[in-house]
PDB file of N, CA and C in Angstrom:
ATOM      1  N   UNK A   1     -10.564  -3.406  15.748  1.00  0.00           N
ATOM      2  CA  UNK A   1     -10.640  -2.205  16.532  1.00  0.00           C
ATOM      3  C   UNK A   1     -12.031  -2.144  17.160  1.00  0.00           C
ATOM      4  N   UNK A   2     -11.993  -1.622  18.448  1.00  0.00           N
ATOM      5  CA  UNK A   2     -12.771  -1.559  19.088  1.00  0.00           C
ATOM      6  C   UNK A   2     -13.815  -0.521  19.241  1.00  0.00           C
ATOM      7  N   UNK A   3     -14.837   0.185  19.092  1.00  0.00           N
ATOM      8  CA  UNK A   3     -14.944   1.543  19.456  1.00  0.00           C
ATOM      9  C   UNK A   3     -16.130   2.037  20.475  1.00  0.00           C
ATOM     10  N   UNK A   4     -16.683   2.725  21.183  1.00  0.00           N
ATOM     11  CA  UNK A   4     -17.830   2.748  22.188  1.00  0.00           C
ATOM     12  C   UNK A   4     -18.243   3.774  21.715  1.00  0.00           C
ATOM     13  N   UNK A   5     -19.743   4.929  21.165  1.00  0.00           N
ATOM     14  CA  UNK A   5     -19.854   5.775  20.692  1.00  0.00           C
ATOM     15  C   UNK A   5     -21.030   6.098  21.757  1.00  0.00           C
ATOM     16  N   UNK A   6     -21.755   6.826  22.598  1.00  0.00           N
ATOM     17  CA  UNK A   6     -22.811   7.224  22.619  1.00  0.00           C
ATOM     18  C   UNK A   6     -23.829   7.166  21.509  1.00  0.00           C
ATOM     19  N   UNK A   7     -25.153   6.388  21.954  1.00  0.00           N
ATOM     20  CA  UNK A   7     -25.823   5.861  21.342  1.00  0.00           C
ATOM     21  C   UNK A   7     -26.470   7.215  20.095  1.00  0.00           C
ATOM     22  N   UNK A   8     -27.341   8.001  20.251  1.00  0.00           N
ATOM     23  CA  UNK A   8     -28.173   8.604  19.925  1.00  0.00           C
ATOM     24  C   UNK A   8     -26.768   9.844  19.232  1.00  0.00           C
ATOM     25  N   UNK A   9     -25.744  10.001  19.626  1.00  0.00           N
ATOM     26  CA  UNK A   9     -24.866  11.347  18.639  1.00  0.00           C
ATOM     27  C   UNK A   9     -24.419  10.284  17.419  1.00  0.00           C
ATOM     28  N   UNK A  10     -23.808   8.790  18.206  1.00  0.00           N
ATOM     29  CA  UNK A  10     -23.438   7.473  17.058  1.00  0.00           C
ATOM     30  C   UNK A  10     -24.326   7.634  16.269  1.00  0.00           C
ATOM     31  N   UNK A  11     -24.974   7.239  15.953  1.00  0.00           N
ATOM     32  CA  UNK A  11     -26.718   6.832  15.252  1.00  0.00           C
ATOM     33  C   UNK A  11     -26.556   7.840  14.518  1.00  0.00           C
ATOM     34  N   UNK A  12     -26.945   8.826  14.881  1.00  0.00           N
ATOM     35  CA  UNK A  12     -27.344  10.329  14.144  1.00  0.00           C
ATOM     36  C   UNK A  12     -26.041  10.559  13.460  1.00  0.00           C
ATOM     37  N   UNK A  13     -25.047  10.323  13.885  1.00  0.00           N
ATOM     38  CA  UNK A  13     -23.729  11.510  13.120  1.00  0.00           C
ATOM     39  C   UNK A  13     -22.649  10.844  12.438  1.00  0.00           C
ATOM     40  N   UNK A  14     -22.357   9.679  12.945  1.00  0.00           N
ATOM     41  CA  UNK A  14     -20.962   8.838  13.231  1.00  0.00           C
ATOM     42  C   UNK A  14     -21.416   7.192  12.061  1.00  0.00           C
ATOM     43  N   UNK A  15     -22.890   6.979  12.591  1.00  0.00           N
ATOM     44  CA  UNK A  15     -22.799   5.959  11.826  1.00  0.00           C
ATOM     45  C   UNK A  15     -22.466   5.587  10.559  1.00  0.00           C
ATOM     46  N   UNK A  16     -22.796   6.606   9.439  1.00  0.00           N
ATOM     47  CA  UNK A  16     -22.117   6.664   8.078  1.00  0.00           C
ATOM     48  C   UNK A  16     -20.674   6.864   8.167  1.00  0.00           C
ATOM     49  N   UNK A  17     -20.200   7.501   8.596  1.00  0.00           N
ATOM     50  CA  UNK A  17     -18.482   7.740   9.031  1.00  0.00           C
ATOM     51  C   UNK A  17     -18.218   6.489   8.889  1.00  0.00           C
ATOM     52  N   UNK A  18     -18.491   5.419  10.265  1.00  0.00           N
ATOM     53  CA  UNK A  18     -17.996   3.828  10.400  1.00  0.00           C
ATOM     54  C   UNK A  18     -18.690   3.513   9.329  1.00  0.00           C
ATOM     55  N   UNK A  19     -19.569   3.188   8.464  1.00  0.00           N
ATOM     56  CA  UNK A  19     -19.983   2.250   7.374  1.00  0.00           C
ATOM     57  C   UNK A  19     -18.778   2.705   6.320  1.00  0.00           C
ATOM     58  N   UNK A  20     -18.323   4.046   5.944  1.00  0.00           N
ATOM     59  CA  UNK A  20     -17.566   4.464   5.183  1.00  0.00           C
ATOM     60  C   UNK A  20     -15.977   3.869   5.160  1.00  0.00           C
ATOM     61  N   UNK A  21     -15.599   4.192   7.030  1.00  0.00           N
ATOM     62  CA  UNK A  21     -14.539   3.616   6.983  1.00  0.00           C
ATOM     63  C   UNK A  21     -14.468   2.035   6.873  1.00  0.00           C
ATOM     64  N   UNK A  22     -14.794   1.243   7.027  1.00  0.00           N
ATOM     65  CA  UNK A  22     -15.609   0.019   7.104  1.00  0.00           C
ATOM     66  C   UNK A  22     -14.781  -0.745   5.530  1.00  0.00           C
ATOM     67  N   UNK A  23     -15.662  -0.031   4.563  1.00  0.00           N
ATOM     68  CA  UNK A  23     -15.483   0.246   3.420  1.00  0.00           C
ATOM     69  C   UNK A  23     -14.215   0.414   2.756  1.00  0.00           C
ATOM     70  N   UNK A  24     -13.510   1.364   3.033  1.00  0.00           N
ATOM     71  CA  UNK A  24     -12.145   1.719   2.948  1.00  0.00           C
ATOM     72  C   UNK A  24     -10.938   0.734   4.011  1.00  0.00           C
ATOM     73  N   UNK A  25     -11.281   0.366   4.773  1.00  0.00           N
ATOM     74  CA  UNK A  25     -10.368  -0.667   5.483  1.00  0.00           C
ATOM     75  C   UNK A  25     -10.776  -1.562   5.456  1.00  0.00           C
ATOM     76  N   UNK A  26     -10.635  -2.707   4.543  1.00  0.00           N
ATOM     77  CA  UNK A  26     -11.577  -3.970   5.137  1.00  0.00           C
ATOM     78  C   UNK A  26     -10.936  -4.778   5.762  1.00  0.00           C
ATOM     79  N   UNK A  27      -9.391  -4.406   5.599  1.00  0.00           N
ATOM     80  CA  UNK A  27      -8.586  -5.498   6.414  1.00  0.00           C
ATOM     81  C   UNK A  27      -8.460  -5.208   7.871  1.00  0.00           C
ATOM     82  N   UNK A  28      -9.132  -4.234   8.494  1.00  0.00           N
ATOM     83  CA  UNK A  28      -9.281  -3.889  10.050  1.00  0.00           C
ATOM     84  C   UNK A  28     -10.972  -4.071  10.402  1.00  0.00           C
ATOM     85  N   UNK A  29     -10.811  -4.775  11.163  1.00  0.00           N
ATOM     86  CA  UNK A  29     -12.214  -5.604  11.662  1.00  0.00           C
ATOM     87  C   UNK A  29     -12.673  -4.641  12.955  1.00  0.00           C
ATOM     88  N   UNK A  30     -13.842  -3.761  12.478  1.00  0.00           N
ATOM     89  CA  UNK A  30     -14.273  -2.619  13.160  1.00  0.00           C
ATOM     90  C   UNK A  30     -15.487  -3.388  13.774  1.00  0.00           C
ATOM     91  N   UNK A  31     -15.598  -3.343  15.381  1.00  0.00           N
ATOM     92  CA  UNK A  31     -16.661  -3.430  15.913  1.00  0.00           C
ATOM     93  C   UNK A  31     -16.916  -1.846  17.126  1.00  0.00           C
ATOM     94  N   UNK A  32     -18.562  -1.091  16.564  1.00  0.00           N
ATOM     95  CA  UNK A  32     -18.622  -0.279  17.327  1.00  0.00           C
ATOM     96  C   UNK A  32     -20.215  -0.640  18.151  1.00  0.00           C
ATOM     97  N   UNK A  33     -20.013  -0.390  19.210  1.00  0.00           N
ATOM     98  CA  UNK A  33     -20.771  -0.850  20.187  1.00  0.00           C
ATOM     99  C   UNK A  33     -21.580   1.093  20.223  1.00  0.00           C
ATOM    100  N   UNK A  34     -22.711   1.305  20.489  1.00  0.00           N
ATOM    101  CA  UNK A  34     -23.926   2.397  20.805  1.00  0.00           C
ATOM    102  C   UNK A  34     -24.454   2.380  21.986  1.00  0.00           C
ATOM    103  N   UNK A  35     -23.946   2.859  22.449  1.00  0.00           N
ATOM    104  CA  UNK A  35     -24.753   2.741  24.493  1.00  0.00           C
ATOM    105  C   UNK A  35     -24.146   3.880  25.068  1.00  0.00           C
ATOM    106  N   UNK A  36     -25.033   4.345  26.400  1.00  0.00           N
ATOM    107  CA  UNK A  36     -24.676   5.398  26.724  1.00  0.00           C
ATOM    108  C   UNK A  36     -24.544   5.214  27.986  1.00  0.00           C
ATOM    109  N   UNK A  37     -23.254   4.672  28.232  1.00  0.00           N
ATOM    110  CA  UNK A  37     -22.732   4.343  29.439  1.00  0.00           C
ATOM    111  C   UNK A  37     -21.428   4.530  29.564  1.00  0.00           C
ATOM    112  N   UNK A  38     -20.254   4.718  30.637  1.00  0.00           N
ATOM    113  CA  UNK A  38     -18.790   4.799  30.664  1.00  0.00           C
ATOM    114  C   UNK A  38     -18.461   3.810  30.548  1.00  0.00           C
ATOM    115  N   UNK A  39     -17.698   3.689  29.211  1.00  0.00           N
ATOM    116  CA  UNK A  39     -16.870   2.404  29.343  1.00  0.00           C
ATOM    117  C   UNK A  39     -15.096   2.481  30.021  1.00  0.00           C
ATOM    118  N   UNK A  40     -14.835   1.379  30.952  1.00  0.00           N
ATOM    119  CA  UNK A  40     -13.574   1.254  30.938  1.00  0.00           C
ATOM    120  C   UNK A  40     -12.546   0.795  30.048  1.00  0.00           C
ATOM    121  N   UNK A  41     -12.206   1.613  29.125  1.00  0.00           N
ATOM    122  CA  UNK A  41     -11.033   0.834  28.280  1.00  0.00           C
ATOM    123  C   UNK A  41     -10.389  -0.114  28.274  1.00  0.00           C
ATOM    124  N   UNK A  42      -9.497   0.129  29.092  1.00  0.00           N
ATOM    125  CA  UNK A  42      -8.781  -1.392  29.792  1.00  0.00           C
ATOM    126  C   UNK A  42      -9.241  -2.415  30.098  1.00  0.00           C
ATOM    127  N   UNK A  43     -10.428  -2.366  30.958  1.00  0.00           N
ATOM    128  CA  UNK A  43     -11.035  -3.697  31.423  1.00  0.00           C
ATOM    129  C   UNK A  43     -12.407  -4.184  30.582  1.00  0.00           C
ATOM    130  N   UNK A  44     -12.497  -3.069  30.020  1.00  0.00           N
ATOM    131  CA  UNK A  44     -13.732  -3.844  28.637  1.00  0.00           C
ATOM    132  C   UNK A  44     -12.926  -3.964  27.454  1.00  0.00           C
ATOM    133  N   UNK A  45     -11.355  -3.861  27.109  1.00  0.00           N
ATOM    134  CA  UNK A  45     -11.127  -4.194  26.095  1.00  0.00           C
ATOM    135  C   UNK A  45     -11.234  -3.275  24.461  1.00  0.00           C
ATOM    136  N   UNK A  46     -11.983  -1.766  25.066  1.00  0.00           N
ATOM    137  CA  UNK A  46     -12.157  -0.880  23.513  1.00  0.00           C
ATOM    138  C   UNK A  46     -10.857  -0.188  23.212  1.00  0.00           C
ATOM    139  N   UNK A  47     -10.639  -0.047  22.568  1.00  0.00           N
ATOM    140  CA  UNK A  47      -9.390   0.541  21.795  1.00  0.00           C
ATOM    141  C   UNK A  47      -9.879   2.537  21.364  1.00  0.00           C
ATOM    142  N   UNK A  48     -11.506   2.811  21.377  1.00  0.00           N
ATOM    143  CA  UNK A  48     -11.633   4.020  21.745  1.00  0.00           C
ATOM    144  C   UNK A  48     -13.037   4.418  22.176  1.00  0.00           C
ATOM    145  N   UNK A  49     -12.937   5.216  22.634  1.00  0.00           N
ATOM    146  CA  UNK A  49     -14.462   6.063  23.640  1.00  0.00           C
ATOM    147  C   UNK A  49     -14.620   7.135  22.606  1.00  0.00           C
ATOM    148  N   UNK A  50     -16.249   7.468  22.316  1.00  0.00           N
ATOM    149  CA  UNK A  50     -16.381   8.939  21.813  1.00  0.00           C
ATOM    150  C   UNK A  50     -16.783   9.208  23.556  1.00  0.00           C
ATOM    151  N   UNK A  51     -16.794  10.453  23.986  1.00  0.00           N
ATOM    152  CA  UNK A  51     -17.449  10.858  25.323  1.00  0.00           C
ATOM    153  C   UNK A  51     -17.359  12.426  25.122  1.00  0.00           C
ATOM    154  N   UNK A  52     -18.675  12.367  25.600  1.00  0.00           N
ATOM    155  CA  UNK A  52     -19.863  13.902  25.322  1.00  0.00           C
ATOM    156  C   UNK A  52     -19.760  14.065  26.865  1.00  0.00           C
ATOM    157  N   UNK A  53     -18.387  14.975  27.240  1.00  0.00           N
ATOM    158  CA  UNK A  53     -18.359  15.542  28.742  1.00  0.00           C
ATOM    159  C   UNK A  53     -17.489  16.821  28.474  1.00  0.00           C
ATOM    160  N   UNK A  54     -17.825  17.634  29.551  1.00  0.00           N
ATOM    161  CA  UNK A  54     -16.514  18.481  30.284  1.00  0.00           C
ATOM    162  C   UNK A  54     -15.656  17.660  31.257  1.00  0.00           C
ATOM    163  N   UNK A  55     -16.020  16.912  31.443  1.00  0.00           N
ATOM    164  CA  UNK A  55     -14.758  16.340  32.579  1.00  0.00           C
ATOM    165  C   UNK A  55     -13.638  15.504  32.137  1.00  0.00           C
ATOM    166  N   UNK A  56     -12.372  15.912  33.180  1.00  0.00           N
ATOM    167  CA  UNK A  56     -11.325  15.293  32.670  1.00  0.00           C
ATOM    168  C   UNK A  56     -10.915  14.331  33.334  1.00  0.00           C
ATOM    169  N   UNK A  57     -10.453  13.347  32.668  1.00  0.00           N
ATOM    170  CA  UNK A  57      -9.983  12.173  32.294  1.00  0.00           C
ATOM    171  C   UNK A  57      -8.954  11.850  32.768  1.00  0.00           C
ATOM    172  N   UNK A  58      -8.238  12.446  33.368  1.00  0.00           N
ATOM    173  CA  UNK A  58      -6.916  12.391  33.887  1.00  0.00           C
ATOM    174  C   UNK A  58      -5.904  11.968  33.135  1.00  0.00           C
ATOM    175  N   UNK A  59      -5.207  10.403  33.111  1.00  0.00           N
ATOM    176  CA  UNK A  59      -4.591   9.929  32.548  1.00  0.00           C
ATOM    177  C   UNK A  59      -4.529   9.797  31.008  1.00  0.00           C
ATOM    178  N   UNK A  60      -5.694   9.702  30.668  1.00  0.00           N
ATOM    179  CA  UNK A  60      -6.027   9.160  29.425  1.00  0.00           C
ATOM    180  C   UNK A  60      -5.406  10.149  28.157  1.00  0.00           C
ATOM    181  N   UNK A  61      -5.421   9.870  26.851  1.00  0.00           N
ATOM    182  CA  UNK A  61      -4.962  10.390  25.971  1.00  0.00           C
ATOM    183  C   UNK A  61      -6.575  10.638  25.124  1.00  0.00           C
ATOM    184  N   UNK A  62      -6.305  12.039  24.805  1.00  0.00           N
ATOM    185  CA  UNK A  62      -7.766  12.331  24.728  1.00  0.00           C
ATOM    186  C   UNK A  62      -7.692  13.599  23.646  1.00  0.00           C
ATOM    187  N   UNK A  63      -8.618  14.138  22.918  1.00  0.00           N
ATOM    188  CA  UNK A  63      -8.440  15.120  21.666  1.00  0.00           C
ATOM    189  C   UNK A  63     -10.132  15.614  21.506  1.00  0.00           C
ATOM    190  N   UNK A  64      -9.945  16.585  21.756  1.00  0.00           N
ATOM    191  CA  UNK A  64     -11.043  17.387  22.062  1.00  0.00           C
ATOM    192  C   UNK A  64     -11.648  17.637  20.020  1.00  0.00           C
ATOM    193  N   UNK A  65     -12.822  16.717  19.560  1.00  0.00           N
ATOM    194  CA  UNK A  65     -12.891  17.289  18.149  1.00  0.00           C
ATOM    195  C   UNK A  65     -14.154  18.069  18.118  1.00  0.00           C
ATOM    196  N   UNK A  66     -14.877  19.050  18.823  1.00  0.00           N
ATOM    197  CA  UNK A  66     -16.228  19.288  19.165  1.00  0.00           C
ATOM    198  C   UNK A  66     -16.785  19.767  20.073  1.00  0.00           C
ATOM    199  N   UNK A  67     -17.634  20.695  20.145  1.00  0.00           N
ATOM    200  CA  UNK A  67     -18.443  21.438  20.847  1.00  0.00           C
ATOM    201  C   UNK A  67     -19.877  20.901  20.657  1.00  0.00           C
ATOM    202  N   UNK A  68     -20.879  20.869  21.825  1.00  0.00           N
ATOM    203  CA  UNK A  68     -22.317  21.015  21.456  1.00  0.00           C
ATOM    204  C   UNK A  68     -23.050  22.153  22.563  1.00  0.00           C
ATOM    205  N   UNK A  69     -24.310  22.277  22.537  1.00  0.00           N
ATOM    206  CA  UNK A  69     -25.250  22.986  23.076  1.00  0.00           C
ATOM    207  C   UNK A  69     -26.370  22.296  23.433  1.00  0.00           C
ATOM    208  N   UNK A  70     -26.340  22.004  24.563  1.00  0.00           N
ATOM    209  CA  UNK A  70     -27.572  21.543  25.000  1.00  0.00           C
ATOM    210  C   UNK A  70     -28.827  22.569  25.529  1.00  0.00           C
ATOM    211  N   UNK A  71     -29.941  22.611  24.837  1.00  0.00           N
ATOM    212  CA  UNK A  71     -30.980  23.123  25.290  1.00  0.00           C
ATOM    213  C   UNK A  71     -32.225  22.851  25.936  1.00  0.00           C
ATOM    214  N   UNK A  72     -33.493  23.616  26.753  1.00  0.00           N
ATOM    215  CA  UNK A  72     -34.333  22.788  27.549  1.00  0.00           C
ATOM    216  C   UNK A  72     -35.457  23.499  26.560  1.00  0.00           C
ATOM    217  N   UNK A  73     -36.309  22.929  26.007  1.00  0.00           N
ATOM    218  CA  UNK A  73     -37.611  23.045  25.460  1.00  0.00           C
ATOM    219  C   UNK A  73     -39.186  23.018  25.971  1.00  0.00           C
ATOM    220  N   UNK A  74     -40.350  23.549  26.374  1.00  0.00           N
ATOM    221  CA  UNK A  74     -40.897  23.380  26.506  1.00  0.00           C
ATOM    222  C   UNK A  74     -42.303  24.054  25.749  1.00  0.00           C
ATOM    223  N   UNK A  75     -43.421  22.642  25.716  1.00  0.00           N
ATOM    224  CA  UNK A  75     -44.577  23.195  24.699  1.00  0.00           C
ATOM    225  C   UNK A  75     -45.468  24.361  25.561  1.00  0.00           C
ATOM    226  N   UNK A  76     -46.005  25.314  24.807  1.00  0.00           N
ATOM    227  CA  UNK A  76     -46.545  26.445  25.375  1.00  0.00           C
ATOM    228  C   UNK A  76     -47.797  26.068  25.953  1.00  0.00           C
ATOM    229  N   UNK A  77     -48.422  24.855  25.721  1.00  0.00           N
ATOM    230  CA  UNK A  77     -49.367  24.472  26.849  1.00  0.00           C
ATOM    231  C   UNK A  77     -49.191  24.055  27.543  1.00  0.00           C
ATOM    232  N   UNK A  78     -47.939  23.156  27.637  1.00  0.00           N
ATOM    233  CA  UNK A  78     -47.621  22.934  29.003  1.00  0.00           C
ATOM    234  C   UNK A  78     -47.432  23.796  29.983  1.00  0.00           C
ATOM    235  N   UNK A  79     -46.317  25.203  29.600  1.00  0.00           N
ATOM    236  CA  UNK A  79     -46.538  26.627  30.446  1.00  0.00           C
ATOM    237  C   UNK A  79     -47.548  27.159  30.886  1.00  0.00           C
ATOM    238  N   UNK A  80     -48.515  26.816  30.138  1.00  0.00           N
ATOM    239  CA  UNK A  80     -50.073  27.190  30.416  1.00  0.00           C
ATOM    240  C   UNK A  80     -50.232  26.935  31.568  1.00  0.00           C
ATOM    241  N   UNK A  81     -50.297  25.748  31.630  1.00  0.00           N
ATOM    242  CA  UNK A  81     -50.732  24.722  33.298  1.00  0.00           C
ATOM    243  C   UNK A  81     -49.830  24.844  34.319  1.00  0.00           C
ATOM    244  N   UNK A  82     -48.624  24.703  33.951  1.00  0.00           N
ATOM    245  CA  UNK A  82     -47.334  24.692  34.966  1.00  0.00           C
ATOM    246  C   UNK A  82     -47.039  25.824  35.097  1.00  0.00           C
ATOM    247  N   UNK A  83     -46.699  27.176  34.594  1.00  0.00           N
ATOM    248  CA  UNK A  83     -46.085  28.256  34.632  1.00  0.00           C
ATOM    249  C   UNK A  83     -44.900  28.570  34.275  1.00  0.00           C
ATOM    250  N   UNK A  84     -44.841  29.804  34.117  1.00  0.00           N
ATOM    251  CA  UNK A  84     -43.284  29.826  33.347  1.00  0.00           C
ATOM    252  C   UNK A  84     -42.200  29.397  33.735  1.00  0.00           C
ATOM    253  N   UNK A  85     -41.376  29.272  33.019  1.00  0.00           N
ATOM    254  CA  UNK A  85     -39.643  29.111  33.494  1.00  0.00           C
ATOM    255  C   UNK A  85     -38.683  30.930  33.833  1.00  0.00           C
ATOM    256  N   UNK A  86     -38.581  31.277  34.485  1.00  0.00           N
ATOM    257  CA  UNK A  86     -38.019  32.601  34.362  1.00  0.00           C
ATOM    258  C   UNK A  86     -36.684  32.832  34.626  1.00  0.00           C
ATOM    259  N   UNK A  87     -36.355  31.564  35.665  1.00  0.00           N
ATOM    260  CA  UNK A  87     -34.751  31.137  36.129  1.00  0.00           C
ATOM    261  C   UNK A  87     -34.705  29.631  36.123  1.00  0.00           C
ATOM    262  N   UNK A  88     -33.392  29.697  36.038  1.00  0.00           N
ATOM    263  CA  UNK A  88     -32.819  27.899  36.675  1.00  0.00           C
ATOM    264  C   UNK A  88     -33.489  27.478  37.454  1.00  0.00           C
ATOM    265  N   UNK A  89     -33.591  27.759  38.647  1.00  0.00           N
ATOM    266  CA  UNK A  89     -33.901  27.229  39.852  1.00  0.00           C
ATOM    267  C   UNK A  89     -35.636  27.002  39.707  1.00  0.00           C
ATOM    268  N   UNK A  90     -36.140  27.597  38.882  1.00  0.00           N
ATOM    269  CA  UNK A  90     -37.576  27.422  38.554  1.00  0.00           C
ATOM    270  C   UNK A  90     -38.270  25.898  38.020  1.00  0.00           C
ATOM    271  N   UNK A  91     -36.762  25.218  37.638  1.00  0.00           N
ATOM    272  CA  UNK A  91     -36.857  23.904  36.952  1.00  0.00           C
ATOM    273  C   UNK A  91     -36.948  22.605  37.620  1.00  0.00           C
ATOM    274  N   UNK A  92     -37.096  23.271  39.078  1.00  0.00           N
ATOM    275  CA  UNK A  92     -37.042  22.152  40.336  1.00  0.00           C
ATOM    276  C   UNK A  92     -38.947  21.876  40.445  1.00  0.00           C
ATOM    277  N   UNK A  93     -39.277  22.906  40.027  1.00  0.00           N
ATOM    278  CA  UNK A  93     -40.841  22.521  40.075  1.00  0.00           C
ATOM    279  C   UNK A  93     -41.462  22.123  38.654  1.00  0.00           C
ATOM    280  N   UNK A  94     -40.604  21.286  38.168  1.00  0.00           N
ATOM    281  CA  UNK A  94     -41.352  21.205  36.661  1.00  0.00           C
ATOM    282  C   UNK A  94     -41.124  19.911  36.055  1.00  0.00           C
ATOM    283  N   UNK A  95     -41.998  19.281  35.303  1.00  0.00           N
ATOM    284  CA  UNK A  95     -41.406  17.655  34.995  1.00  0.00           C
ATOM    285  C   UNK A  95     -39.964  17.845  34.229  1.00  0.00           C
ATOM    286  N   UNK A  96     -39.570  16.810  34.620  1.00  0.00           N
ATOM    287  CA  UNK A  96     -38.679  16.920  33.911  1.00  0.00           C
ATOM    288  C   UNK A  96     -37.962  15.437  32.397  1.00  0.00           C
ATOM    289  N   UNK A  97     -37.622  15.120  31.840  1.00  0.00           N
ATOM    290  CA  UNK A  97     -37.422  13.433  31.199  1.00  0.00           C
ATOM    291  C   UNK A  97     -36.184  13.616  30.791  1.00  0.00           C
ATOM    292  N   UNK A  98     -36.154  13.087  31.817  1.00  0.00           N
ATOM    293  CA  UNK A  98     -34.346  12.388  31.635  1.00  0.00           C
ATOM    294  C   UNK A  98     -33.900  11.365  30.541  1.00  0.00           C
ATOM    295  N   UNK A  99     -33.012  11.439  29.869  1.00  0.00           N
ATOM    296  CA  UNK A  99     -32.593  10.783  28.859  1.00  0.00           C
ATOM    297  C   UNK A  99     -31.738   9.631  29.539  1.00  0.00           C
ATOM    298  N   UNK A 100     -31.337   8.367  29.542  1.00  0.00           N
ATOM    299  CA  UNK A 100     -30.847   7.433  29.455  1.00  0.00           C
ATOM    300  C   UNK A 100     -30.838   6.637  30.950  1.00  0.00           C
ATOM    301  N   UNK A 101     -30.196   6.073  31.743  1.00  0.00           N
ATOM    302  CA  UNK A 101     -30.679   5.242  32.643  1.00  0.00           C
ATOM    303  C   UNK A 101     -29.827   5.763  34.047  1.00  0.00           C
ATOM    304  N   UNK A 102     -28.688   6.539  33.772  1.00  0.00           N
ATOM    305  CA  UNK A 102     -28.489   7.346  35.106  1.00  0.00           C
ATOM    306  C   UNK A 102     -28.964   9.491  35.213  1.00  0.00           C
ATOM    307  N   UNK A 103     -30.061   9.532  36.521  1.00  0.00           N
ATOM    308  CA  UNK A 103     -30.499  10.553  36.221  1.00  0.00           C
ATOM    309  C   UNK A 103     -29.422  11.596  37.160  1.00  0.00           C
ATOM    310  N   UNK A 104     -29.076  13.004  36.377  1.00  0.00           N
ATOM    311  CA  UNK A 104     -28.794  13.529  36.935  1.00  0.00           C
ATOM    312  C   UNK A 104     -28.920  14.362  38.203  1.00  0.00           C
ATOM    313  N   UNK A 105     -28.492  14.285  39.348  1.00  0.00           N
ATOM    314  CA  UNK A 105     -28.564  14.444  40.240  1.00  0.00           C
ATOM    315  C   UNK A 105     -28.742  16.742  40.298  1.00  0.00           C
ATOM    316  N   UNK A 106     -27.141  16.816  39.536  1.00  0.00           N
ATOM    317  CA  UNK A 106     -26.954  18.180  39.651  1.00  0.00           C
ATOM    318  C   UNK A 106     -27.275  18.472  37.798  1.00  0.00           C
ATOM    319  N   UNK A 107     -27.547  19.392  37.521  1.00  0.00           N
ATOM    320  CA  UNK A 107     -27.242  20.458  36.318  1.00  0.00           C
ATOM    321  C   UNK A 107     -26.788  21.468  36.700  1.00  0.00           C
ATOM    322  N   UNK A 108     -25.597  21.768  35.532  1.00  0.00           N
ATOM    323  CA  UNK A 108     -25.316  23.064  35.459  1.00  0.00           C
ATOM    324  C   UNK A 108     -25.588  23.546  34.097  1.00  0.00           C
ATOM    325  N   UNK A 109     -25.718  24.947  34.522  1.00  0.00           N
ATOM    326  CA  UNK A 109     -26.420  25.844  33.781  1.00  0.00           C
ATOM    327  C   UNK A 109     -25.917  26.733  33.258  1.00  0.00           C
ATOM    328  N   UNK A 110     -26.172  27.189  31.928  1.00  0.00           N
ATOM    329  CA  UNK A 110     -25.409  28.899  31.818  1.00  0.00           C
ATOM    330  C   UNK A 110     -27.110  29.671  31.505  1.00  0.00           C
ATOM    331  N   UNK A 111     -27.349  30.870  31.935  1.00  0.00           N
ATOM    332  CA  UNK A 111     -28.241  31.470  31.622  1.00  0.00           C
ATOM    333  C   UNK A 111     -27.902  32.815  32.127  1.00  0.00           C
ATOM    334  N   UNK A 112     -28.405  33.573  30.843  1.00  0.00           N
ATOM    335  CA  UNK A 112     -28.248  35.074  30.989  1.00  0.00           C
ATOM    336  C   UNK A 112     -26.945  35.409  31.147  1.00  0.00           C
ATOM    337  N   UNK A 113     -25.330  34.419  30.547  1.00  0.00           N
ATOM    338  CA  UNK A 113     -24.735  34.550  31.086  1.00  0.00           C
ATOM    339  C   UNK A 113     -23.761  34.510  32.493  1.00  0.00           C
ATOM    340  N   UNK A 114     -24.979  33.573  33.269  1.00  0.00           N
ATOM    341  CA  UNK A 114     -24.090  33.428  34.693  1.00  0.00           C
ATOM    342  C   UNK A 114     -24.429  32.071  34.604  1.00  0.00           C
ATOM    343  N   UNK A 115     -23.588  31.453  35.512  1.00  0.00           N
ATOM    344  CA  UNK A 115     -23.777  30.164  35.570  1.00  0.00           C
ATOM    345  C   UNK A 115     -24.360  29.761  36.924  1.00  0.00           C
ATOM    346  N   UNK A 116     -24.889  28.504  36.683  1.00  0.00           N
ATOM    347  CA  UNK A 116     -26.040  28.197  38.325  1.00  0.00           C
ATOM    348  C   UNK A 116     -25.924  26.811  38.047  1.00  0.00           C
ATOM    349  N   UNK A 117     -25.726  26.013  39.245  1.00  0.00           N
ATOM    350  CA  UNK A 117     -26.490  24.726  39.069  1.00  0.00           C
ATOM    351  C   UNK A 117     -27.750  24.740  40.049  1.00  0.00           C
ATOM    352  N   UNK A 118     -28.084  23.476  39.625  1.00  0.00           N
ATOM    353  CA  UNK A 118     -29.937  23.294  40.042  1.00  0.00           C
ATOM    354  C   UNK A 118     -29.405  21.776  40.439  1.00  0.00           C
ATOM    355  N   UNK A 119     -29.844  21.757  41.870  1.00  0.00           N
ATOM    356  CA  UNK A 119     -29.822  20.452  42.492  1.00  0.00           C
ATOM    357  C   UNK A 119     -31.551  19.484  42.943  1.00  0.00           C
ATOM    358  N   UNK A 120     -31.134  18.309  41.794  1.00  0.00           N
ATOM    359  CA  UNK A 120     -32.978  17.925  41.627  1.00  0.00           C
ATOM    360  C   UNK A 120     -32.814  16.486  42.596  1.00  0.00           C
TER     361      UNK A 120
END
């Protein structure tokens, strides 16, 4: 069996899970691959995707096990120098570090209850 996990939720959450099941099946030969990229099923051959999205999938057979919260952090000296955050759109003037190797173009946002995207 095949499996593709996002690297950094794999690592952190999942990896004892697979060592466990691992353990308990030995007659199913588990390879899970950690990268944070879309894999194509079909044409790469995995038998399953974890994927950390709202978007749908269309065809695919898919089972929603999870919610997360993503939040934006910043150190209070950095506010010092840069200035506050007070809205979304405030985040277009501010560094920002993107996590993995494609950067997002749009965010969307919930704040205060309404939702906004911020186009960077």
């Amino acid at each position: 069996m095949r499996v593709r996990v996002p690297l950094e939720f794999g690592m952190s959450f999942h990896k004892p899970t697979f060592y466990a099941f691992m353990q308990e099946h030995p007659e199913i030969d588990l390879t899970v691959g950690f990268e944070d990229r879309t894999v194509d099923l079909d044409r790469e051959n995995y038998d399953l995707a974890v994927r950390i999205t709202s978007q749908d999938w269309g065809g695919l057979s898919h089972i929603k096990f999870g919610e997360t919260t993503v939040c934006l952090f910043a150190r209070p000296s950095y506010l010092e120098k840069r200035g506050p955050i007070t809205e979304p759109c405030d985040l277009k003037d501010h560094d920002l570090l993107h996590y993995g190797a494609d950067r997002r173009a749009t965010w969307a946002v919930d704040y205060a209850g309404k939702k906004a995207e911020i186009d960077f």
